[in-house]
C-alpha atoms as a PDB file:
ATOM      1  CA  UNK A   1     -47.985 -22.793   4.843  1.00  0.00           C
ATOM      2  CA  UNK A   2     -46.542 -19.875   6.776  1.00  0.00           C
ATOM      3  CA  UNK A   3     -43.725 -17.347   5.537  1.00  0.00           C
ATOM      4  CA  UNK A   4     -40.837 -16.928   7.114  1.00  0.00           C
ATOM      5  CA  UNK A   5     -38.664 -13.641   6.237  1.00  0.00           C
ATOM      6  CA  UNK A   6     -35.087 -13.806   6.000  1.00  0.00           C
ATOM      7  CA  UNK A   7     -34.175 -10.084   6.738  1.00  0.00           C
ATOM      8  CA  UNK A   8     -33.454  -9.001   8.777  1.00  0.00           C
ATOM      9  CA  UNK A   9     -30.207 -11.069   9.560  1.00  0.00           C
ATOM     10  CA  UNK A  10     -28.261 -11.416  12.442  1.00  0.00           C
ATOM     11  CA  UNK A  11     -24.905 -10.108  11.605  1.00  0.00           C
ATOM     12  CA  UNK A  12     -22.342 -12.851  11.273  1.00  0.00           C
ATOM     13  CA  UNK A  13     -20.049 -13.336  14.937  1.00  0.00           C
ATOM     14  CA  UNK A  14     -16.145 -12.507  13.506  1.00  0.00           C
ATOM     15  CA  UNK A  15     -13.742 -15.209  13.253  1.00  0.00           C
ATOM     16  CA  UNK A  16     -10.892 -13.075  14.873  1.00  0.00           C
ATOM     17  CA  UNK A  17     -11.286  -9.687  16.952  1.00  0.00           C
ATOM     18  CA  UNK A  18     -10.542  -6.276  15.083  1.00  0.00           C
ATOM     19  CA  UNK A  19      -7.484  -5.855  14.946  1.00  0.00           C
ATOM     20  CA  UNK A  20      -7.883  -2.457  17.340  1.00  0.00           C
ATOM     21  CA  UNK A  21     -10.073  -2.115  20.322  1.00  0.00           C
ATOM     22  CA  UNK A  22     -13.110   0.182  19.501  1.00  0.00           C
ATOM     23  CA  UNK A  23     -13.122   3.236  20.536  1.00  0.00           C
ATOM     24  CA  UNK A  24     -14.193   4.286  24.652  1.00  0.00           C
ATOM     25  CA  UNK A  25     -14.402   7.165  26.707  1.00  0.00           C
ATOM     26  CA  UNK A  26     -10.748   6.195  28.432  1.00  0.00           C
ATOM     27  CA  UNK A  27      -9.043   5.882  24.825  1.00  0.00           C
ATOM     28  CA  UNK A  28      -8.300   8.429  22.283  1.00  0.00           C
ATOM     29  CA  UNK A  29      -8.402   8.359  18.819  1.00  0.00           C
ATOM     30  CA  UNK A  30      -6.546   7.145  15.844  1.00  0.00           C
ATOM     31  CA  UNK A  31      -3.339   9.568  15.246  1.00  0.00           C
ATOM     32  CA  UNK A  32      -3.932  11.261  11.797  1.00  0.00           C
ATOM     33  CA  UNK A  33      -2.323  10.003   8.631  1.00  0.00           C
ATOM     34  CA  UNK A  34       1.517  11.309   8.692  1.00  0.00           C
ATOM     35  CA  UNK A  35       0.839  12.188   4.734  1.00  0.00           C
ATOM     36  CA  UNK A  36      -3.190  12.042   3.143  1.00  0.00           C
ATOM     37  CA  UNK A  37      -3.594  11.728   0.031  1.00  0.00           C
ATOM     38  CA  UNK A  38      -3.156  16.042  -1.403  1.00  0.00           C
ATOM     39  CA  UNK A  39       0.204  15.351   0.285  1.00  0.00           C
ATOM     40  CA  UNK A  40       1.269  12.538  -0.998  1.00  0.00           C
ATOM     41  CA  UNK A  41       0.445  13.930  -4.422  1.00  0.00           C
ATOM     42  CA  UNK A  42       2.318  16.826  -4.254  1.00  0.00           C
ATOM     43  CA  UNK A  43       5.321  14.340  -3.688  1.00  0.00           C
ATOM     44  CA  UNK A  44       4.537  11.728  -6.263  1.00  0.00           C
ATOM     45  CA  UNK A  45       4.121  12.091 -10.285  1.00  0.00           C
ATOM     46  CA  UNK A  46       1.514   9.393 -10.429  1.00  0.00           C
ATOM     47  CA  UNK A  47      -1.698   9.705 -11.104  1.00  0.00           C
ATOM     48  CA  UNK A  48      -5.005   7.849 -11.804  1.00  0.00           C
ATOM     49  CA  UNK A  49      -5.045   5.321 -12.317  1.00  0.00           C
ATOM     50  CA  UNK A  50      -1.528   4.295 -10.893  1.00  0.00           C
ATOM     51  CA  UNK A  51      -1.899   6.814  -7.876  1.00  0.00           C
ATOM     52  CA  UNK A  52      -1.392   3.638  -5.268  1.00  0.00           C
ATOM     53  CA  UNK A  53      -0.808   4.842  -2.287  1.00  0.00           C
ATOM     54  CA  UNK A  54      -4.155   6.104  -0.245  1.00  0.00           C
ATOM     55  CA  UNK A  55      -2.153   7.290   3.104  1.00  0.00           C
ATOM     56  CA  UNK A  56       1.061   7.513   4.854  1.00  0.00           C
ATOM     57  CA  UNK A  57       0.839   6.290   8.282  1.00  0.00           C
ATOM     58  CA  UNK A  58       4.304   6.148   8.914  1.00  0.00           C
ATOM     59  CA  UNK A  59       7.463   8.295   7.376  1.00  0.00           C
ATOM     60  CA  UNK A  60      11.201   8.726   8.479  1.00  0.00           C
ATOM     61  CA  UNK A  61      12.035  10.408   5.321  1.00  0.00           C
ATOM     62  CA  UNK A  62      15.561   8.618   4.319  1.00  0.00           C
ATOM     63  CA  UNK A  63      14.787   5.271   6.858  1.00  0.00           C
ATOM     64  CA  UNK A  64      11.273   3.922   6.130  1.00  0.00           C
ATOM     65  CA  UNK A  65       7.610   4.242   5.586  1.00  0.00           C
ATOM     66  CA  UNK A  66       4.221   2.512   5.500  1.00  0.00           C
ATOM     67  CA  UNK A  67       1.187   3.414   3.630  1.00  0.00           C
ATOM     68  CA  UNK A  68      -1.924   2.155   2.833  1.00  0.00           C
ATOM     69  CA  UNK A  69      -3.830   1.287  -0.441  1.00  0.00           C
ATOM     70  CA  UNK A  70      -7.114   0.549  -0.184  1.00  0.00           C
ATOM     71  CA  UNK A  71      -8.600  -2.284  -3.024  1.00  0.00           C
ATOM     72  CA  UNK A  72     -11.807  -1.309  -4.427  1.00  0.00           C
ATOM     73  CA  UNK A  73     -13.977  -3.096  -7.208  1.00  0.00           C
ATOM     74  CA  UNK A  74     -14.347  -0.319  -9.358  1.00  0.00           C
ATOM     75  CA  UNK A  75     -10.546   0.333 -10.089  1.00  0.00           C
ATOM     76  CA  UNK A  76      -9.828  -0.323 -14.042  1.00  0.00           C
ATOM     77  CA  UNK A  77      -7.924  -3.181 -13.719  1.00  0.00           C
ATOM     78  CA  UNK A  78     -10.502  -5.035 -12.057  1.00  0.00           C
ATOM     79  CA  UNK A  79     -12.580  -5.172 -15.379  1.00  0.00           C
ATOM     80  CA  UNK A  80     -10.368  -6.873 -17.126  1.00  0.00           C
ATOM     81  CA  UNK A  81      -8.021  -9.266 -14.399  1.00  0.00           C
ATOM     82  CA  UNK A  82     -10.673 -11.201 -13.617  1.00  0.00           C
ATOM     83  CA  UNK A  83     -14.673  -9.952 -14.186  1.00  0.00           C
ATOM     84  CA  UNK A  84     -15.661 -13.437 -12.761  1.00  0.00           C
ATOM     85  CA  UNK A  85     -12.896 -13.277  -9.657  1.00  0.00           C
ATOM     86  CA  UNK A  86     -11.043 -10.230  -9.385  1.00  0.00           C
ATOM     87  CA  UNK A  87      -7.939 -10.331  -8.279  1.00  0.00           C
ATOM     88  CA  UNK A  88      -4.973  -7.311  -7.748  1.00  0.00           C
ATOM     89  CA  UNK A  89      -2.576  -7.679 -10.718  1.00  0.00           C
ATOM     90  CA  UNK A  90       1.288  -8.493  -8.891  1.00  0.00           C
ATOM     91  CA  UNK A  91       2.248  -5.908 -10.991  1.00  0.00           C
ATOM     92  CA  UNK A  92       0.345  -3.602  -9.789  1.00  0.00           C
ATOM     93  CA  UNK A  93       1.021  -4.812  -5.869  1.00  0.00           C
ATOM     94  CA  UNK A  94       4.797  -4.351  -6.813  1.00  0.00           C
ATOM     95  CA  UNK A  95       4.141  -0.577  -7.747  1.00  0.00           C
ATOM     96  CA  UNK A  96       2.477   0.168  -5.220  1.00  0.00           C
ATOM     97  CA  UNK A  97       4.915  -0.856  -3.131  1.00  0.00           C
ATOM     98  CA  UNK A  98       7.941   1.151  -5.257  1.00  0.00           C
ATOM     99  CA  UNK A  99       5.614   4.198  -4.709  1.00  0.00           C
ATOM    100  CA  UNK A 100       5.968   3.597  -0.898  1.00  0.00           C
ATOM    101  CA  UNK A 101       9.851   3.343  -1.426  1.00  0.00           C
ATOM    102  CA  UNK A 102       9.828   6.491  -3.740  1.00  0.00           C
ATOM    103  CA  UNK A 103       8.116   8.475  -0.412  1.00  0.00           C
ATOM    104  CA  UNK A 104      11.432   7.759   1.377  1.00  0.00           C
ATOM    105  CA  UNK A 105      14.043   9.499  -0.680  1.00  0.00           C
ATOM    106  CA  UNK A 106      11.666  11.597  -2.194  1.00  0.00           C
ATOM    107  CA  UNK A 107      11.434  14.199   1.242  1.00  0.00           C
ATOM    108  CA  UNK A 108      15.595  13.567   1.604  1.00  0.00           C
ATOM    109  CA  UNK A 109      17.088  17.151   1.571  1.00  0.00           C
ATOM    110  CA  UNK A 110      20.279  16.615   0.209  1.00  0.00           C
ATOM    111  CA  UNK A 111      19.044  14.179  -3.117  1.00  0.00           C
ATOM    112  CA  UNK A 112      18.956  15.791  -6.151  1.00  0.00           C
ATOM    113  CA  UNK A 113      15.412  17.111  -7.756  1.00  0.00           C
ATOM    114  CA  UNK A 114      14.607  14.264 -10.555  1.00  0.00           C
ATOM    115  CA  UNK A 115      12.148  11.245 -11.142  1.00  0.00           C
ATOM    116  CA  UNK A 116      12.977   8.123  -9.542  1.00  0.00           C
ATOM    117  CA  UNK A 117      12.599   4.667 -12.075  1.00  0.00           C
ATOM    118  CA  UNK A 118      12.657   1.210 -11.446  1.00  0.00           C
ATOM    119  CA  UNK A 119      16.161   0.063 -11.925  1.00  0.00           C
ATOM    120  CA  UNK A 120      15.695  -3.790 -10.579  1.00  0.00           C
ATOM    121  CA  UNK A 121      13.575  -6.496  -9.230  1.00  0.00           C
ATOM    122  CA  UNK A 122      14.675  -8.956  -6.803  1.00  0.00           C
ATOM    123  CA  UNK A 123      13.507 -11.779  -4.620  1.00  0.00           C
ATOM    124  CA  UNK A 124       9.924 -10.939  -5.330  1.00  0.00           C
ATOM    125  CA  UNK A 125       7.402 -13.102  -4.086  1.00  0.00           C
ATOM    126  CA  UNK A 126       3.379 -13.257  -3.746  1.00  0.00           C
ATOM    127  CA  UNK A 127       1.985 -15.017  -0.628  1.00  0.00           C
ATOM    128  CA  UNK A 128      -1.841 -14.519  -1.827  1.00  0.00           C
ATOM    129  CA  UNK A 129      -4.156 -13.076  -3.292  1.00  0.00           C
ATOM    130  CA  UNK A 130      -5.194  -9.220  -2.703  1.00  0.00           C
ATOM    131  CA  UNK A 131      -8.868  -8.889  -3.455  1.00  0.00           C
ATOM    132  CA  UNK A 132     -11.426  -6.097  -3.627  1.00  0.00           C
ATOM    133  CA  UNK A 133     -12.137  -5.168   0.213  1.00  0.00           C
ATOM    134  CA  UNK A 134      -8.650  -5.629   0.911  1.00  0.00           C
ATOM    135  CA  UNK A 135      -6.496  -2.775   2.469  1.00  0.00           C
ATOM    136  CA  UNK A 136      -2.899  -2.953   1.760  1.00  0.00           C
ATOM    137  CA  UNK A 137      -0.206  -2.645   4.496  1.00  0.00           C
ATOM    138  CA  UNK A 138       3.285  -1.675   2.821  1.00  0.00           C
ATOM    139  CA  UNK A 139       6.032  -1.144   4.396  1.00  0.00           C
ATOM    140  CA  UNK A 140       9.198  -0.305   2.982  1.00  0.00           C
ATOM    141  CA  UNK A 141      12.576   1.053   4.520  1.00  0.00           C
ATOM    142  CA  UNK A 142      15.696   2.036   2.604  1.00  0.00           C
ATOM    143  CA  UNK A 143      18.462  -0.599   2.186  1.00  0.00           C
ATOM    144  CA  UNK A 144      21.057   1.775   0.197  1.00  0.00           C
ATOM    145  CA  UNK A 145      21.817   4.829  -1.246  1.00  0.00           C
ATOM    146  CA  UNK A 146      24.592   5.742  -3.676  1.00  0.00           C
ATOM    147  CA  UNK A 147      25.827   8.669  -5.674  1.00  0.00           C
ATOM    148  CA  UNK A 148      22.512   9.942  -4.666  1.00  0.00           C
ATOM    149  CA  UNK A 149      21.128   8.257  -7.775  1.00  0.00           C
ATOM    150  CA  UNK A 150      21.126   4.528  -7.295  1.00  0.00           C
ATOM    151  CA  UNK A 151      18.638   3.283  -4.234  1.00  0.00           C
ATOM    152  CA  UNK A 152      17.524   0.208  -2.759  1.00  0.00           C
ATOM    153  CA  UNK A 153      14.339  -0.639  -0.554  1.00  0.00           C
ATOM    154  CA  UNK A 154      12.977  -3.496   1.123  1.00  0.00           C
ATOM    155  CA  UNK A 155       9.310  -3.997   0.874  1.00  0.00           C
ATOM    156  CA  UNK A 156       6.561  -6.020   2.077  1.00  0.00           C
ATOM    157  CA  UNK A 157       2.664  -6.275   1.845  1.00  0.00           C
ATOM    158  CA  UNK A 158       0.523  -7.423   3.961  1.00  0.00           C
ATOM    159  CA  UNK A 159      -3.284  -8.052   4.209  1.00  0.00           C
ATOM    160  CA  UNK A 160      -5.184  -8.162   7.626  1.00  0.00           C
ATOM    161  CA  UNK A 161      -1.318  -8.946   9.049  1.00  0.00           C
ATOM    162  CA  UNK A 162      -0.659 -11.746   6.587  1.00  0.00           C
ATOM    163  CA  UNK A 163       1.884 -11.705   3.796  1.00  0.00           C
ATOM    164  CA  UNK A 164       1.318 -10.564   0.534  1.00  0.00           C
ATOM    165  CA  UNK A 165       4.013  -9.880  -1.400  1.00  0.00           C
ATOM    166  CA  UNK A 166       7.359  -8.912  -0.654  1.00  0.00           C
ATOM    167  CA  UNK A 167      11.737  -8.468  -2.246  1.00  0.00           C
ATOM    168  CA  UNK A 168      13.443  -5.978  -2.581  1.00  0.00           C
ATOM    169  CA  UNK A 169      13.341  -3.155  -5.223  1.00  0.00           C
ATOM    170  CA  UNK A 170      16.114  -0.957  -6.836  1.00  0.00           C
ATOM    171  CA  UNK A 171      15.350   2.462  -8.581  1.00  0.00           C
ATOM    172  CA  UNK A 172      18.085   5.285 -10.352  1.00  0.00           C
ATOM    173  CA  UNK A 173      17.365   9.153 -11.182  1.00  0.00           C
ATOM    174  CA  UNK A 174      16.794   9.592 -14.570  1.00  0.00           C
ATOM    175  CA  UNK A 175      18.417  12.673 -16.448  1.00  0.00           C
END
């Protein structure tokens, strides 16, 4: 009876082509983040565990943004929501995405220093599931500004350019 080893393994063919050419000698690099992650802590008051946003790659401070957050198994929540299937809390997804919005006023000269709350939820909706692996796409660009102290953004997730999550979220300056 002979033996036959199964590794080493072909690598599996993709379903759908990377989503950017790799790299040649005619093509140039990926631009660098617009805000890593020292950056976008000097701007934000959160840390672990509800730092959620890895890197900027796009910022018009007072128009829009998008960051990434990349989803890895050994963040806390995953120990608890689910150990058999983890899955990325809404909750969570939804923060992350305020965060993003927060990076918009937050570099706005003429605002007021203060720290920016949730003031409102609407028209949230989740799409699918965000999973361990997963990198988050969120984009978010400001809807409304008053008094300087009352903001709205819209904001959507996406996963591998499919829909996540998305509605629009209001925040005030607390005193």
């Amino acid at each position: 009876m002979g033996f036959t080893p199964i590794w080493p393994r072909p690598l599996p063919t993709p379903l759908t082509p990377p989503a950017e050419p790799p790299l040649t000698q005619d093509s140039t690099a990926p631009a660098e983040p617009m805000l890593n992650s020292e950056q976008i802590m000097g701007l934000l008051p959160h840390r672990y565990p509800f730092a959620l946003v890895d890197r900027v790659l796009e910022h018009e401070p007072g128009i829009r943004a998008v960051a990434i957050k990349n989803i890895t198994l050994n963040e806390p929540q995953f120990q608890g929501h689910f150990p058999e299937r983890p899955l990325m809390p809404g909750v969570l997804i939804v923060e992350a995405m305020a965060q993003v919005g927060g990076l918009i006023v937050k570099q706005m000269p003429d605002l007021p220093k203060g720290l920016f709350v949730f003031a409102g939820i609407d028209g949230v909706r989740f799409r699918r599931p965000v999973v361990p692996g997963d990198q988050l796409r969120i984009s978010c660009e400001l809807v409304s500004l008053k008094r300087k102290r009352f903001g709205k953004v819209k904001a959507e997730a996406t996963v591998d350019g499919q829909l996540v999550c998305s509605g629009d979220l209001m925040f005030s300056m607390m005193d």
